[in-house]
Structures are given as structure tokens and as C-alpha cells.
N, C-alpha and C. Protein backbone atom coordinates (compact mmCIF):
# COMPACT_ATOMS: atom_id res chain seq x y z
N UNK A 1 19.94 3.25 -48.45
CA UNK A 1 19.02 2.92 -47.36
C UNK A 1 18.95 4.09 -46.37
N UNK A 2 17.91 4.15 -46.03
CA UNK A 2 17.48 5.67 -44.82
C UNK A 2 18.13 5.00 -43.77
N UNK A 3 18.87 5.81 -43.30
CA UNK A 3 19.42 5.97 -41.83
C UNK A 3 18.46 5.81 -40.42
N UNK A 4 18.32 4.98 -39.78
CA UNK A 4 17.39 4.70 -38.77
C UNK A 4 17.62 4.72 -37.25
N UNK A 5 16.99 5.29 -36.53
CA UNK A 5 17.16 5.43 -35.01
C UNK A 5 16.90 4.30 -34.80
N UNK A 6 17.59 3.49 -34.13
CA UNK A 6 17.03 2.00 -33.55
C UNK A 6 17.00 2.14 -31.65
N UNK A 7 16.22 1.79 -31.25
CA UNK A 7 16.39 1.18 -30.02
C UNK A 7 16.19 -0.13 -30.01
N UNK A 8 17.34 -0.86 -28.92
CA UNK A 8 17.79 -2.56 -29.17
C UNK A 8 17.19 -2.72 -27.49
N UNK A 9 16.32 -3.57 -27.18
CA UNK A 9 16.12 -4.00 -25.67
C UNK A 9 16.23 -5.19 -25.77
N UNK A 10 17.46 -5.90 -24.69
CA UNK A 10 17.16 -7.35 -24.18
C UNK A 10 16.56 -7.24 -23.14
N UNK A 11 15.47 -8.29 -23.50
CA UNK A 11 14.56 -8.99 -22.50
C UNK A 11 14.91 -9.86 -21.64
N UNK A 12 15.99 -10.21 -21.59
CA UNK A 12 16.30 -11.58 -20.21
C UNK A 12 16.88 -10.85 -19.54
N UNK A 13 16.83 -10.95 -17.86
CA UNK A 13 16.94 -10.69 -16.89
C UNK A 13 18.67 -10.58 -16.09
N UNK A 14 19.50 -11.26 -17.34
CA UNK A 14 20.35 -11.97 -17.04
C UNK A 14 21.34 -11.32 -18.54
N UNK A 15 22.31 -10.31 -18.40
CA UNK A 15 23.06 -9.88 -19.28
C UNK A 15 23.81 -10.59 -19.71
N UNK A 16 24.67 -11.34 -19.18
CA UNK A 16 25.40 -12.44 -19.74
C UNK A 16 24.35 -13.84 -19.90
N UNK A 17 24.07 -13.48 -21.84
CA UNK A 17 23.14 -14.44 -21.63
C UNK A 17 23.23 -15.23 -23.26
N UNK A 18 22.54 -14.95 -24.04
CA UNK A 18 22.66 -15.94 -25.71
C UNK A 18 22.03 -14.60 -26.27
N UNK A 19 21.34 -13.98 -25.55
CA UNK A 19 19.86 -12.71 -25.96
C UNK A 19 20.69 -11.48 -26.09
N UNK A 20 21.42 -11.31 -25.02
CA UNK A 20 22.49 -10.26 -24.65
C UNK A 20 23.38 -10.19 -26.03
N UNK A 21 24.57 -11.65 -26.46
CA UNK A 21 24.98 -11.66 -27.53
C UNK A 21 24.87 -11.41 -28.69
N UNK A 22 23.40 -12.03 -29.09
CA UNK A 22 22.35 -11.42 -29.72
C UNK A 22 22.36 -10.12 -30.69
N UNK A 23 22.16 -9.54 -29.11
CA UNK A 23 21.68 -7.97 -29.20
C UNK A 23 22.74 -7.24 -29.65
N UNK A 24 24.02 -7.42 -29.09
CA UNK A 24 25.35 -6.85 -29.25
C UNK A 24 25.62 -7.11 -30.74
N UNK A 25 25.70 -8.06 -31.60
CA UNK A 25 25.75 -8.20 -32.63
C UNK A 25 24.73 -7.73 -33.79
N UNK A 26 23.76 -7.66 -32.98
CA UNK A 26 22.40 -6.99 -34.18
C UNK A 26 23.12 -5.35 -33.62
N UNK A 27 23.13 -4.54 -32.79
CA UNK A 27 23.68 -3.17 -32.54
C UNK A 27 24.83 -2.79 -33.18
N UNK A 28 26.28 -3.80 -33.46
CA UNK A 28 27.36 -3.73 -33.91
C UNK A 28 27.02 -3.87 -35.67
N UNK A 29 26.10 -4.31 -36.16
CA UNK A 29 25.78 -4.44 -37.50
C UNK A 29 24.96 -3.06 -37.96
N UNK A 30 24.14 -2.63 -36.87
CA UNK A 30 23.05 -1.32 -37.58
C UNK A 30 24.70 -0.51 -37.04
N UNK A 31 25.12 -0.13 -36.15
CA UNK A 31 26.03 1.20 -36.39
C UNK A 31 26.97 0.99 -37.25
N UNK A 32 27.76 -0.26 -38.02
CA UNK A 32 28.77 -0.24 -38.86
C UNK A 32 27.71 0.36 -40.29
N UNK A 33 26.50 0.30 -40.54
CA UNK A 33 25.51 0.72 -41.21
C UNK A 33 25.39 2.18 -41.11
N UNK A 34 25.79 2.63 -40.50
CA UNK A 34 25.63 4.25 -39.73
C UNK A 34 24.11 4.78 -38.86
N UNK A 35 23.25 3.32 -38.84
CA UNK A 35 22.19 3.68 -38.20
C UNK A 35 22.44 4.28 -37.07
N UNK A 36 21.57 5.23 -35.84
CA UNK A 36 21.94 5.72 -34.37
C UNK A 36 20.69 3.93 -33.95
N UNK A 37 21.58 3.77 -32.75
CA UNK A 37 21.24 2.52 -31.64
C UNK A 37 21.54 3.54 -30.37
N UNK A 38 20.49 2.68 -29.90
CA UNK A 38 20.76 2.98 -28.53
C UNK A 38 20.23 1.44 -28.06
N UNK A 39 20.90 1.16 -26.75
CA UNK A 39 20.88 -0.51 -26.24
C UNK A 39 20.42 -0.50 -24.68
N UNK A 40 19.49 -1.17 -23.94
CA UNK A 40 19.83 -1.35 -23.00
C UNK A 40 19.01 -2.62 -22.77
N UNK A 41 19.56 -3.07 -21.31
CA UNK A 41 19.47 -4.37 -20.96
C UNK A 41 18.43 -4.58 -19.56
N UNK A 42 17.80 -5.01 -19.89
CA UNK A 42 16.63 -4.82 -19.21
C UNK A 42 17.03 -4.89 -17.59
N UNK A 43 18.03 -6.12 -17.47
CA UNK A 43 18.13 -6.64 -16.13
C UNK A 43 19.30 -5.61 -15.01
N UNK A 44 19.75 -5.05 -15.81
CA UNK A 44 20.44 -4.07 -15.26
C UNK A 44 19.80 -2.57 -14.72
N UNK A 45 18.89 -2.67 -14.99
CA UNK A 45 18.11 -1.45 -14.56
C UNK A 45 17.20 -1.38 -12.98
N UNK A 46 16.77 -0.56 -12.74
CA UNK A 46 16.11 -0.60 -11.61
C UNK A 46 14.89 -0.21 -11.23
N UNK A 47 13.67 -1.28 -11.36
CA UNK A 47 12.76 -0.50 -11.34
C UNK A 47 11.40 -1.87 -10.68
N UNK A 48 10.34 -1.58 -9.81
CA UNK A 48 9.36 -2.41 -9.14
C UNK A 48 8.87 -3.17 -10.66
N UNK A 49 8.61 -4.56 -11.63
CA UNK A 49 7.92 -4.81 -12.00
C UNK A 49 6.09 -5.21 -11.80
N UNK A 50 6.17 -4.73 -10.88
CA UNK A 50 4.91 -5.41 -10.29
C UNK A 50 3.89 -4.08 -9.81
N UNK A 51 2.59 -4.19 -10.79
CA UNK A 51 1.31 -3.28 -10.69
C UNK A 51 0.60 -3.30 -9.38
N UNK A 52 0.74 -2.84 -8.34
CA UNK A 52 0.49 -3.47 -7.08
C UNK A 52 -1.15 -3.27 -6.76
N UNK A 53 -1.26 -2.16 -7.93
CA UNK A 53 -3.03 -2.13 -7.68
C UNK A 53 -3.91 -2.14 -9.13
N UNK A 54 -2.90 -2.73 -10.03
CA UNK A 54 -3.49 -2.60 -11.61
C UNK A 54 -3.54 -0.95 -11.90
N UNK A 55 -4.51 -0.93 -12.65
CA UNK A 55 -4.09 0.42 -13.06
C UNK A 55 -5.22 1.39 -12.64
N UNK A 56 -5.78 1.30 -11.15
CA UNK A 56 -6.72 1.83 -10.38
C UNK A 56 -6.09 2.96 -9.83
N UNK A 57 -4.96 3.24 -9.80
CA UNK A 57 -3.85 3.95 -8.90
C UNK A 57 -3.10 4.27 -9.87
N UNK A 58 -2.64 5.13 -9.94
CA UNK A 58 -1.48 5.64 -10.89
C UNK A 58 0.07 5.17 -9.82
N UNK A 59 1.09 4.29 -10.75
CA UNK A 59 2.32 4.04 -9.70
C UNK A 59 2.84 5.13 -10.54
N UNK A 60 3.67 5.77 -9.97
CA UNK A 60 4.80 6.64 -10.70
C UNK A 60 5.94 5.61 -11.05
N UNK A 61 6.33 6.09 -12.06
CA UNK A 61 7.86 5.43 -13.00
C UNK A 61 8.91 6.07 -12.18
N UNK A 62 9.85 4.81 -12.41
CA UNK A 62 11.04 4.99 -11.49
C UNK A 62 11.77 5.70 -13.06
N UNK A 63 13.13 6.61 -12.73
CA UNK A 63 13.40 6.96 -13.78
C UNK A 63 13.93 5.72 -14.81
N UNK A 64 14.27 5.01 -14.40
CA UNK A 64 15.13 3.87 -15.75
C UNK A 64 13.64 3.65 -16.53
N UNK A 65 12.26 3.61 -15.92
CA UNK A 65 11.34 3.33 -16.95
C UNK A 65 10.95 4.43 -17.92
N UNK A 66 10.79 5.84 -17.14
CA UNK A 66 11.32 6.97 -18.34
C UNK A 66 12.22 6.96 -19.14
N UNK A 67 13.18 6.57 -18.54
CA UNK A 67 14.45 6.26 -19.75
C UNK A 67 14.24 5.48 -20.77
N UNK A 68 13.26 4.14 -20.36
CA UNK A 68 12.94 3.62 -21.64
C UNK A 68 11.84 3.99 -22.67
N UNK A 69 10.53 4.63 -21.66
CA UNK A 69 9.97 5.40 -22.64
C UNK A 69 10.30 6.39 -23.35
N UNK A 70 11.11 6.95 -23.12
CA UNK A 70 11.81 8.16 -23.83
C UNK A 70 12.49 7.63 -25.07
N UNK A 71 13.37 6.45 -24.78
CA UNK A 71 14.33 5.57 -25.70
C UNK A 71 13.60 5.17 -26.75
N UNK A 72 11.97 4.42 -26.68
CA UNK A 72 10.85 4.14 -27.50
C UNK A 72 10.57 4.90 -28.05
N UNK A 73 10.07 6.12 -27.47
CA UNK A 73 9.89 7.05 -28.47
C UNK A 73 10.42 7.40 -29.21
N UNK A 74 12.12 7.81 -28.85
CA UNK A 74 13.12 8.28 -29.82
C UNK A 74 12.56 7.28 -31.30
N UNK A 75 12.67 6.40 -30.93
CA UNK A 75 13.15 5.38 -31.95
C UNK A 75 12.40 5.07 -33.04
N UNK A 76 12.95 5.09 -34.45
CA UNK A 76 12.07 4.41 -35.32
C UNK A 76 11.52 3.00 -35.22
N UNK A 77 13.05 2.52 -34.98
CA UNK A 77 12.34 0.77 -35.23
C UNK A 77 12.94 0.53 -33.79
N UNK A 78 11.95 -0.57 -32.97
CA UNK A 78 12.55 -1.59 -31.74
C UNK A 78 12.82 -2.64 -31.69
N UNK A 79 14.05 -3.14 -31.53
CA UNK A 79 14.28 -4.34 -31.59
C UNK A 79 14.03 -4.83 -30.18
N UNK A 80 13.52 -5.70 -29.89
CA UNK A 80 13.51 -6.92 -28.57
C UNK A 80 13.94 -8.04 -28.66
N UNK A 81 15.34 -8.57 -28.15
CA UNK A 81 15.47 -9.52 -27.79
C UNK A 81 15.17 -10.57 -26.76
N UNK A 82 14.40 -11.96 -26.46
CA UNK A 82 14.18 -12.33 -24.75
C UNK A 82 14.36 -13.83 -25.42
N UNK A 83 14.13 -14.15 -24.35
CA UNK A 83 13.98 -15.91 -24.24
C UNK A 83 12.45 -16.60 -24.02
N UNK A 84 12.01 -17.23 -24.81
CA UNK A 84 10.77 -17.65 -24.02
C UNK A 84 11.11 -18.51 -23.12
N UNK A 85 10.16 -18.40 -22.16
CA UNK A 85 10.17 -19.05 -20.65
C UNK A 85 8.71 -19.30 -20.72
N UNK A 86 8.37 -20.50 -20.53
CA UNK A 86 7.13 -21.34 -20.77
C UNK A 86 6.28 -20.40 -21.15
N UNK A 87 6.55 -20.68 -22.35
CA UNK A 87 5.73 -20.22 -23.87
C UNK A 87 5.02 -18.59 -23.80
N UNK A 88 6.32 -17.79 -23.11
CA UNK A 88 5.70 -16.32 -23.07
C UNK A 88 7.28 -15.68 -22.57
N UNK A 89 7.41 -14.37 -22.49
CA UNK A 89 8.43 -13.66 -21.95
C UNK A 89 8.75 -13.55 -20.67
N UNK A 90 10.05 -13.74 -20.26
CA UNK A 90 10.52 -13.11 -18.71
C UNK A 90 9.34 -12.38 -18.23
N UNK A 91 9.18 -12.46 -17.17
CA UNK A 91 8.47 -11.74 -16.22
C UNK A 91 8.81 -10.34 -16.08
N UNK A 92 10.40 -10.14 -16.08
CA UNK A 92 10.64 -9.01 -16.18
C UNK A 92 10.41 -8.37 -17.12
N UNK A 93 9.89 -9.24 -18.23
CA UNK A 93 9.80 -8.01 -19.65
C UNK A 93 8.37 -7.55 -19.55
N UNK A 94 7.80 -8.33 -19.24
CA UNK A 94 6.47 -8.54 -18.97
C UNK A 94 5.96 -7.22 -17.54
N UNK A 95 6.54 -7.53 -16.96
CA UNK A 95 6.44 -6.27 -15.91
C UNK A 95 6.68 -4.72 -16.07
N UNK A 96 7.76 -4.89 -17.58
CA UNK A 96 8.38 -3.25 -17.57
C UNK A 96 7.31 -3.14 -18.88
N UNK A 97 6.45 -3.82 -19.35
CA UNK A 97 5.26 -3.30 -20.28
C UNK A 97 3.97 -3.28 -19.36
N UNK A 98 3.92 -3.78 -18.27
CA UNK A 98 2.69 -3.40 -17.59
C UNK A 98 3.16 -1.91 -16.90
N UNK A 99 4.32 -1.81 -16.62
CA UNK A 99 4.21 -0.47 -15.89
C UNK A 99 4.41 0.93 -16.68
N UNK A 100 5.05 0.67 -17.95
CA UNK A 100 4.98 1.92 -19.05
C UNK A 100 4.21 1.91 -20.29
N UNK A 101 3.38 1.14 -20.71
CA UNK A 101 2.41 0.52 -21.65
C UNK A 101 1.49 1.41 -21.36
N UNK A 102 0.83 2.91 -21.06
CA UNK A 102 0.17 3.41 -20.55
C UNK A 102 -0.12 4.51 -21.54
N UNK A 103 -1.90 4.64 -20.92
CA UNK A 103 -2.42 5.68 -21.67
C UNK A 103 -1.51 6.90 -21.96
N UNK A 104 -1.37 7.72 -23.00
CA UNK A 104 -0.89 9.36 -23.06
C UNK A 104 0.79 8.91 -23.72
N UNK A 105 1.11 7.73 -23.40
CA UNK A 105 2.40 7.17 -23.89
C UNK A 105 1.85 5.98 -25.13
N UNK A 106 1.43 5.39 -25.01
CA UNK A 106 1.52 3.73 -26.17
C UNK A 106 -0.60 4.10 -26.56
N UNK A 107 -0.85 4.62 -26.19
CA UNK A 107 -2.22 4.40 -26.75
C UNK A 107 -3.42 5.56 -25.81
N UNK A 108 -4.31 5.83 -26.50
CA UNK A 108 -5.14 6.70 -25.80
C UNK A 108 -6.74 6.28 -26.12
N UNK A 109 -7.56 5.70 -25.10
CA UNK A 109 -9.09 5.21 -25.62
C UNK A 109 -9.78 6.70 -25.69
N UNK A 110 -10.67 6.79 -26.76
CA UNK A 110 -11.68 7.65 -26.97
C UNK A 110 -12.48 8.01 -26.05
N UNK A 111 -12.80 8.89 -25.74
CA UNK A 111 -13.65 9.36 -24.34
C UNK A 111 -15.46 9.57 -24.93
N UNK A 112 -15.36 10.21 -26.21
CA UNK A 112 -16.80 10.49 -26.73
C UNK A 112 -17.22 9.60 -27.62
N UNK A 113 -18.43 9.66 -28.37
CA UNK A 113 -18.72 9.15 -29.59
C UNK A 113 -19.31 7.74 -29.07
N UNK A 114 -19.84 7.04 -30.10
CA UNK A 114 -20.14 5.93 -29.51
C UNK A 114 -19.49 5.11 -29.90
N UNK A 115 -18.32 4.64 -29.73
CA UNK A 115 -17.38 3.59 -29.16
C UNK A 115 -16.40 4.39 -28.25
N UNK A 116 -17.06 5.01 -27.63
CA UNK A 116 -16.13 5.38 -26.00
C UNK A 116 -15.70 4.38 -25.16
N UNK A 117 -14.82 4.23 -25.25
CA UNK A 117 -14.08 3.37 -24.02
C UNK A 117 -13.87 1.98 -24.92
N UNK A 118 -14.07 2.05 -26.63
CA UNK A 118 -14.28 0.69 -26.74
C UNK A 118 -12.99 0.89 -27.72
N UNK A 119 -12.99 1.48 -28.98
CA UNK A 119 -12.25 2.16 -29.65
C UNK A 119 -10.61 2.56 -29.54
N UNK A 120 -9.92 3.09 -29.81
CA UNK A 120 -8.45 4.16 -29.29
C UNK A 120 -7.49 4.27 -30.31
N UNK A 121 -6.80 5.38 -29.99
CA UNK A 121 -6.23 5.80 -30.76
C UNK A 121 -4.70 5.22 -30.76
N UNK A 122 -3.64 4.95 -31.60
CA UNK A 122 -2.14 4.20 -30.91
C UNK A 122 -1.54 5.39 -31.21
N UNK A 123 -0.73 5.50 -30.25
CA UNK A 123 0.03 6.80 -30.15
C UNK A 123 1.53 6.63 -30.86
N UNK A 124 2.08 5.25 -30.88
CA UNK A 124 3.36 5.04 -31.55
C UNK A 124 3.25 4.83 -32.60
N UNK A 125 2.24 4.84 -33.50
CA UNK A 125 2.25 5.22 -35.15
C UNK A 125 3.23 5.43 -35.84
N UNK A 126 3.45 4.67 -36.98
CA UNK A 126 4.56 4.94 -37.79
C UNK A 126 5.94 4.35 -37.73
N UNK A 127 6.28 3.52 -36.46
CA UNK A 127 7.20 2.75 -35.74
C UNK A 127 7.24 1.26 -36.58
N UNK A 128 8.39 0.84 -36.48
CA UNK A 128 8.55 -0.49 -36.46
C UNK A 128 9.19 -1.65 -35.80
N UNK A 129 8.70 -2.41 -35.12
CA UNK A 129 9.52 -3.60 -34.51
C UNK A 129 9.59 -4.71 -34.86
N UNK A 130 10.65 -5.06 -34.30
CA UNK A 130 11.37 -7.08 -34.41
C UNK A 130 11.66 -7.14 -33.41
N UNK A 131 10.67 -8.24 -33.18
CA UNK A 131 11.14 -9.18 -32.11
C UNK A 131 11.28 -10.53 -32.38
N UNK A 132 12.65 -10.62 -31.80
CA UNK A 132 13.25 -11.90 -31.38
C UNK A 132 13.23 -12.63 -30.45
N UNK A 133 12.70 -13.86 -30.38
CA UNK A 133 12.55 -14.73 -29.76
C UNK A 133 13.38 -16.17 -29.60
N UNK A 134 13.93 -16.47 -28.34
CA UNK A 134 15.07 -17.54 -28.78
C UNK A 134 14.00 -18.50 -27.84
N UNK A 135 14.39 -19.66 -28.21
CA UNK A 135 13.68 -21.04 -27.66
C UNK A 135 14.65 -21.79 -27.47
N UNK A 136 14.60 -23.14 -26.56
CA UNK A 136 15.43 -24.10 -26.52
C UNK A 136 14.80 -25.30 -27.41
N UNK A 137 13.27 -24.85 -27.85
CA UNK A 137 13.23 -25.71 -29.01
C UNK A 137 13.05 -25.85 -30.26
N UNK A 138 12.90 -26.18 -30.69
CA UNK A 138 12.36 -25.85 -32.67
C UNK A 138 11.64 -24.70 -32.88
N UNK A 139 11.40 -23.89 -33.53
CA UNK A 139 10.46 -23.11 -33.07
C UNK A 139 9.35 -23.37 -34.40
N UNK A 140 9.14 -24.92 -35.08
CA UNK A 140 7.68 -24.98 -35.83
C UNK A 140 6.86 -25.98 -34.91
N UNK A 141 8.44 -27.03 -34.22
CA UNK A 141 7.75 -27.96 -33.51
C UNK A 141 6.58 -27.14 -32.17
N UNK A 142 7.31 -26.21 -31.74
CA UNK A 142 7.27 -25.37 -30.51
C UNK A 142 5.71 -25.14 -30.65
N UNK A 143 5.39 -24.48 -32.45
CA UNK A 143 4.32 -23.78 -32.72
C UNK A 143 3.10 -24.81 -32.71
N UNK A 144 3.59 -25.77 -33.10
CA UNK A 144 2.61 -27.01 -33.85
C UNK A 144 1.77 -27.36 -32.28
N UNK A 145 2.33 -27.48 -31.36
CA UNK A 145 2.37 -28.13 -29.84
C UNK A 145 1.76 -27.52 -29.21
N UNK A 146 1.99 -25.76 -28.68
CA UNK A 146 1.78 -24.23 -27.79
C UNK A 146 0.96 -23.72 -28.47
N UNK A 147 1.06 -23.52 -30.26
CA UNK A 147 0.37 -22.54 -30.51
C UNK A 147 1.28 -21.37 -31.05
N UNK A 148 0.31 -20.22 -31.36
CA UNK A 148 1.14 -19.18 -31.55
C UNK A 148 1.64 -18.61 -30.19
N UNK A 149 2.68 -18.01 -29.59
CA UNK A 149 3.28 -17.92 -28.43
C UNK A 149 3.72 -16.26 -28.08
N UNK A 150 3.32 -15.40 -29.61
CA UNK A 150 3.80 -14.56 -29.27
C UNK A 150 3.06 -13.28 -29.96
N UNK A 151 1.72 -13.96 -29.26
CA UNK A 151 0.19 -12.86 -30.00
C UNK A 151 0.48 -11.90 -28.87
N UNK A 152 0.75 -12.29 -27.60
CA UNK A 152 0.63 -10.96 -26.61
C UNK A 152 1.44 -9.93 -26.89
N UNK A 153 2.33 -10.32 -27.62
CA UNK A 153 3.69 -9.17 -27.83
C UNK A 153 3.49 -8.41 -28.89
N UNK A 154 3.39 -9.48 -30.21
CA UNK A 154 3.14 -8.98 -31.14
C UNK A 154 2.13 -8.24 -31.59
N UNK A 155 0.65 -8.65 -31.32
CA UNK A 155 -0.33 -7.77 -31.28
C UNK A 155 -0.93 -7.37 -30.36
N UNK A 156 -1.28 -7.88 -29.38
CA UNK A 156 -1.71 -7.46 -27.57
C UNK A 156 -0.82 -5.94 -27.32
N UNK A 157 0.32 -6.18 -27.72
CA UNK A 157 1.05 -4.93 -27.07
C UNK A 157 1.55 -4.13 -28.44
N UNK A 158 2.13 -4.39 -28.93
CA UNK A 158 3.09 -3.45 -29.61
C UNK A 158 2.06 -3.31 -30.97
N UNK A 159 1.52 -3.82 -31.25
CA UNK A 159 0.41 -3.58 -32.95
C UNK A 159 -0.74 -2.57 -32.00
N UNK A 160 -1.01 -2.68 -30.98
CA UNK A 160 -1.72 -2.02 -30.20
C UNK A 160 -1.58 -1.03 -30.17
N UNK A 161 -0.47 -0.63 -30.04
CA UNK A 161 -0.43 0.63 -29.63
C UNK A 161 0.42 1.40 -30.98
N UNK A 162 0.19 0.76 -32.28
CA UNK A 162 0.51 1.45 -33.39
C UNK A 162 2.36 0.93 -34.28
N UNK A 163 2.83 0.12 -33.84
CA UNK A 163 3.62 -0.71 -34.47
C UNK A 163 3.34 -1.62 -35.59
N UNK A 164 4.08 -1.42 -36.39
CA UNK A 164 4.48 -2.48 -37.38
C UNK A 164 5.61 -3.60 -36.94
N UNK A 165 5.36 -4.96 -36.84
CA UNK A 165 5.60 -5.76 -36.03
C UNK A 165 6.23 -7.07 -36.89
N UNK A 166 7.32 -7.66 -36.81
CA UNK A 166 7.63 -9.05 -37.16
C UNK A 166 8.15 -9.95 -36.16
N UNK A 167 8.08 -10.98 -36.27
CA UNK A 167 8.74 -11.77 -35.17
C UNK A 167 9.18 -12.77 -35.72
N UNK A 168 10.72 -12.77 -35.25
CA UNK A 168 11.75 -14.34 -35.36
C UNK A 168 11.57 -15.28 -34.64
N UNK A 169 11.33 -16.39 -34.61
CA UNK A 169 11.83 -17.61 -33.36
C UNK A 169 13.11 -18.02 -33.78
N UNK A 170 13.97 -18.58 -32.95
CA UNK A 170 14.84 -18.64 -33.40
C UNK A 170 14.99 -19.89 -31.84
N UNK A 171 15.42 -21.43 -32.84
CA UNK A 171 15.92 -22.30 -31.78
C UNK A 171 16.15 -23.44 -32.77
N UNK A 172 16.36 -24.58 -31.84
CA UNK A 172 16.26 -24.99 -30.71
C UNK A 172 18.04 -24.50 -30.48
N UNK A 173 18.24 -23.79 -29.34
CA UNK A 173 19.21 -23.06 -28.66
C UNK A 173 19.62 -24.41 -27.34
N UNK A 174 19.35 -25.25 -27.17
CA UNK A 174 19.76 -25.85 -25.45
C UNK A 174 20.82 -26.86 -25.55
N UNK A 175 21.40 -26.90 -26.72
CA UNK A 175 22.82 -28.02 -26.70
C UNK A 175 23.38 -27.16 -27.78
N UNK A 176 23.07 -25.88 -28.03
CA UNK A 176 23.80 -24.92 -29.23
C UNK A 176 25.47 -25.08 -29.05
N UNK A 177 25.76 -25.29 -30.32
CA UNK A 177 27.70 -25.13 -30.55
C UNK A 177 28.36 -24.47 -30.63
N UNK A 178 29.27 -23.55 -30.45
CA UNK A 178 29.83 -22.54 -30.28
C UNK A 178 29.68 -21.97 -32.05
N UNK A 179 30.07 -22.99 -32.92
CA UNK A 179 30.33 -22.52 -33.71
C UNK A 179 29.11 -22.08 -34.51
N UNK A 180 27.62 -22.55 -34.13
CA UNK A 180 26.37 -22.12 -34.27
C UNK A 180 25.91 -21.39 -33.83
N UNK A 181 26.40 -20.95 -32.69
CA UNK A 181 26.46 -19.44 -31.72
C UNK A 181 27.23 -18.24 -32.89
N UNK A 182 28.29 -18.42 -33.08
CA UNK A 182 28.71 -17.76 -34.27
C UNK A 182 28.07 -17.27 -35.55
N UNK A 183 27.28 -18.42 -35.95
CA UNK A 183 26.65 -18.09 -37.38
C UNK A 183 25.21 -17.53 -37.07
N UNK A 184 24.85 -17.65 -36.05
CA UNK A 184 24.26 -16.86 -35.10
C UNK A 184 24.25 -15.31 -35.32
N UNK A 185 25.38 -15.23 -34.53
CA UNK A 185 26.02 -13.63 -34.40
C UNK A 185 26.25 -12.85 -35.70
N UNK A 186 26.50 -13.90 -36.89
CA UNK A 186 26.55 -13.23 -37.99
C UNK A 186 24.87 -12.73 -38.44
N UNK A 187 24.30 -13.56 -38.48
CA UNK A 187 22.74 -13.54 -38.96
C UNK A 187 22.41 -12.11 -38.07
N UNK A 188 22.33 -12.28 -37.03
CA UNK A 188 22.14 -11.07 -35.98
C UNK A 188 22.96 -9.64 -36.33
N UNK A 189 24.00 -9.57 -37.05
CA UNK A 189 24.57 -8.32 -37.63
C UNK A 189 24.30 -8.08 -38.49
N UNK A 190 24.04 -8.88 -39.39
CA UNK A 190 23.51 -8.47 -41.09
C UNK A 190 22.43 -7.60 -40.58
N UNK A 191 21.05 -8.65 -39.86
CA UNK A 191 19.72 -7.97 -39.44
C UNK A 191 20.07 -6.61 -39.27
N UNK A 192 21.06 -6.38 -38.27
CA UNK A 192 21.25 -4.87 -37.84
C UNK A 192 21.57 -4.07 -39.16
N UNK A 193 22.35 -4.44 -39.77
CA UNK A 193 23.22 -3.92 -41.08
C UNK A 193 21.53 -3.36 -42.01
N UNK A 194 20.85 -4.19 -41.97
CA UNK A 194 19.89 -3.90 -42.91
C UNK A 194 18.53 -3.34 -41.98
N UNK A 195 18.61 -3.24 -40.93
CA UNK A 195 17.50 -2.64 -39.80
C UNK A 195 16.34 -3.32 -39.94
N UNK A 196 16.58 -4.67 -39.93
CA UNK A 196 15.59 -6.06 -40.16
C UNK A 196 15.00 -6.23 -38.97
């Protein structure tokens, strides 16, 4: 198997979390693999989520959001871990893709021709991600009920801008057993082991 740069991001806000564990176990499985990981945790970082004028204004990136665009780029494949929170991602995850999701980085629209401005080019080409999604409930019942829950991520953002994309649900998590937390953690290392 080819050796793979991974970058691992948890999405919950909250490091000590089920997402966090997660993550640690999918990272501890790709490096016993000899893949390179790099990990970070979203909530530990420091940076405004919030577009205060959309994207009429250029905000400058605080450095931890360079750090993660840089980390993206490095990377072949991205893993995301989060929680859904009524039937979409943390706010915070949601905030650190409105503020680095940006032209010249994740995608570039065509300026000439006639589909100017309609058209674009994805700049992360060739990439692949998994994202994981934990629920506190079933996740067919979840689907049957909401819908699909995770078109914004999966194709809104990351197929957008030139990713190859899968997504786990993974629940119902809200009376989970320790010892299902475990078989958990195993499932989550293999993934890494095999850069799933």
C-alpha cells in the first residue's frame, strides 16, 4: 500500500469528546501503517469564526487558519471527524470553512469565456476525504426523517473544490457502552491502518 500524508481534523469544539477519541485512534492506526498524520483539533485553536462582511472584504487569517490551510494542502487524504448538531456541523467547523474555503486556495471561478463567473476551476484536485460523522441517532433512521445531512460537506464544500469524498455516519452514540466505545476505537484504527 502507498504511503499517505494524512491530515486528521476534529470538528467538535470540545477535545475531550467521542470525535476526539475517534480521531486519536484513526491517527494511531495510519502511523502504526507508516502513513505521515498530522492532527489537530479544531477547538483548541484560535481564530474569529465569523465572516463579518461575507466575502465583500477580504478578513485576513489568523495564523492557526494558515496552519490549517497549509496542513490541507500538505495532505493527500483528510480525514474529518464532528458531531452532527441539528442535522449539520458545529458551528465552529462551519466557520473555519467559511473563513479559509477561499478563492486562490480551494477553488478559482473563471474570469473569461462564456461561463465567467459561472464555471471554476478546484484547486485541491487529486485529494481524498472521509468524513465522519457521529450522531446520537441511527444514522438510516436519521436519513429516512432529515434527509441527506451531509450534501454541504460532502459536495457543497469539499467535491467543490476538487476532492474525492466518502462519508460515515456512525450512531446512535447517546447511551453508547464503554465497551462499544471500544469496538469503536478499533473500527477507527483499522480505517487509519488502511487510509479509509
Amino acid at each position: 500500500m502507498k504511503k499517505k500524508k494524512i491530515f486528521v481534523l476534529v470538528g467538535h469544539p470540545d477535545s475531550d469528546s467521542l470525535s476526539s477519541e475517534f480521531a486519536t485512534s484513526y491517527a494511531y492506526g495510519a502511523e502504526e501503517r507508516g502513513h505521515e498524520v498530522r492532527r489537530t483539533n479544531l477547538g483548541e485553536l484560535s481564530f474569529d469564526p465569523i465572516l463579518h462582511k461575507g466575502y465583500k472584504v477580504r478578513q485576513e487569517l489568523e495564523p492557526d487558519l494558515l496552519k490549517l490551510q497549509e496542513d490541507i494542502a500538505w495532505a493527500d487524504h483528510f480525514v474529518i471527524v464532528y458531531p452532527s448538531w441539528w442535522s449539520t456541523m458545529p458551528a465552529l467547523l462551519k466557520g473555519m470553512f467559511d473563513r479559509i474555503w477561499l478563492p486562490k486556495f480551494a477553488y478559482q471561478f473563471y474570469k473569461t469565456g462564456p461561463f465567467a463567473g459561472l464555471l471554476w476551476k478546484p484547486l485541491l484536485r487529486g485529494k481524498t476525504a472521509r468524513v465522519f460523522v457521529l450522531s446520537d441517532s441511527p444514522p438510516f433512521l436519521a436519513r429516512v426523517i432529515f434527509g441527506d445531512t451531509t450534501n454541504e460537506i460532502r459536495k457543497g464544500t469539499l467535491w467543490f473544490s476538487g476532492f474525492r469524498v466518502w462519508v460515515k455516519k456512525i450512531g446512535p452514540l447517546k447511551f453508547i457502552s464503554e465497551q462499544k466505545v471500544e469496538k469503536w476505537k478499533r473500527r477507527f484504527h483499522h480505517w487509519g491502518h488502511t487510509a479509509y
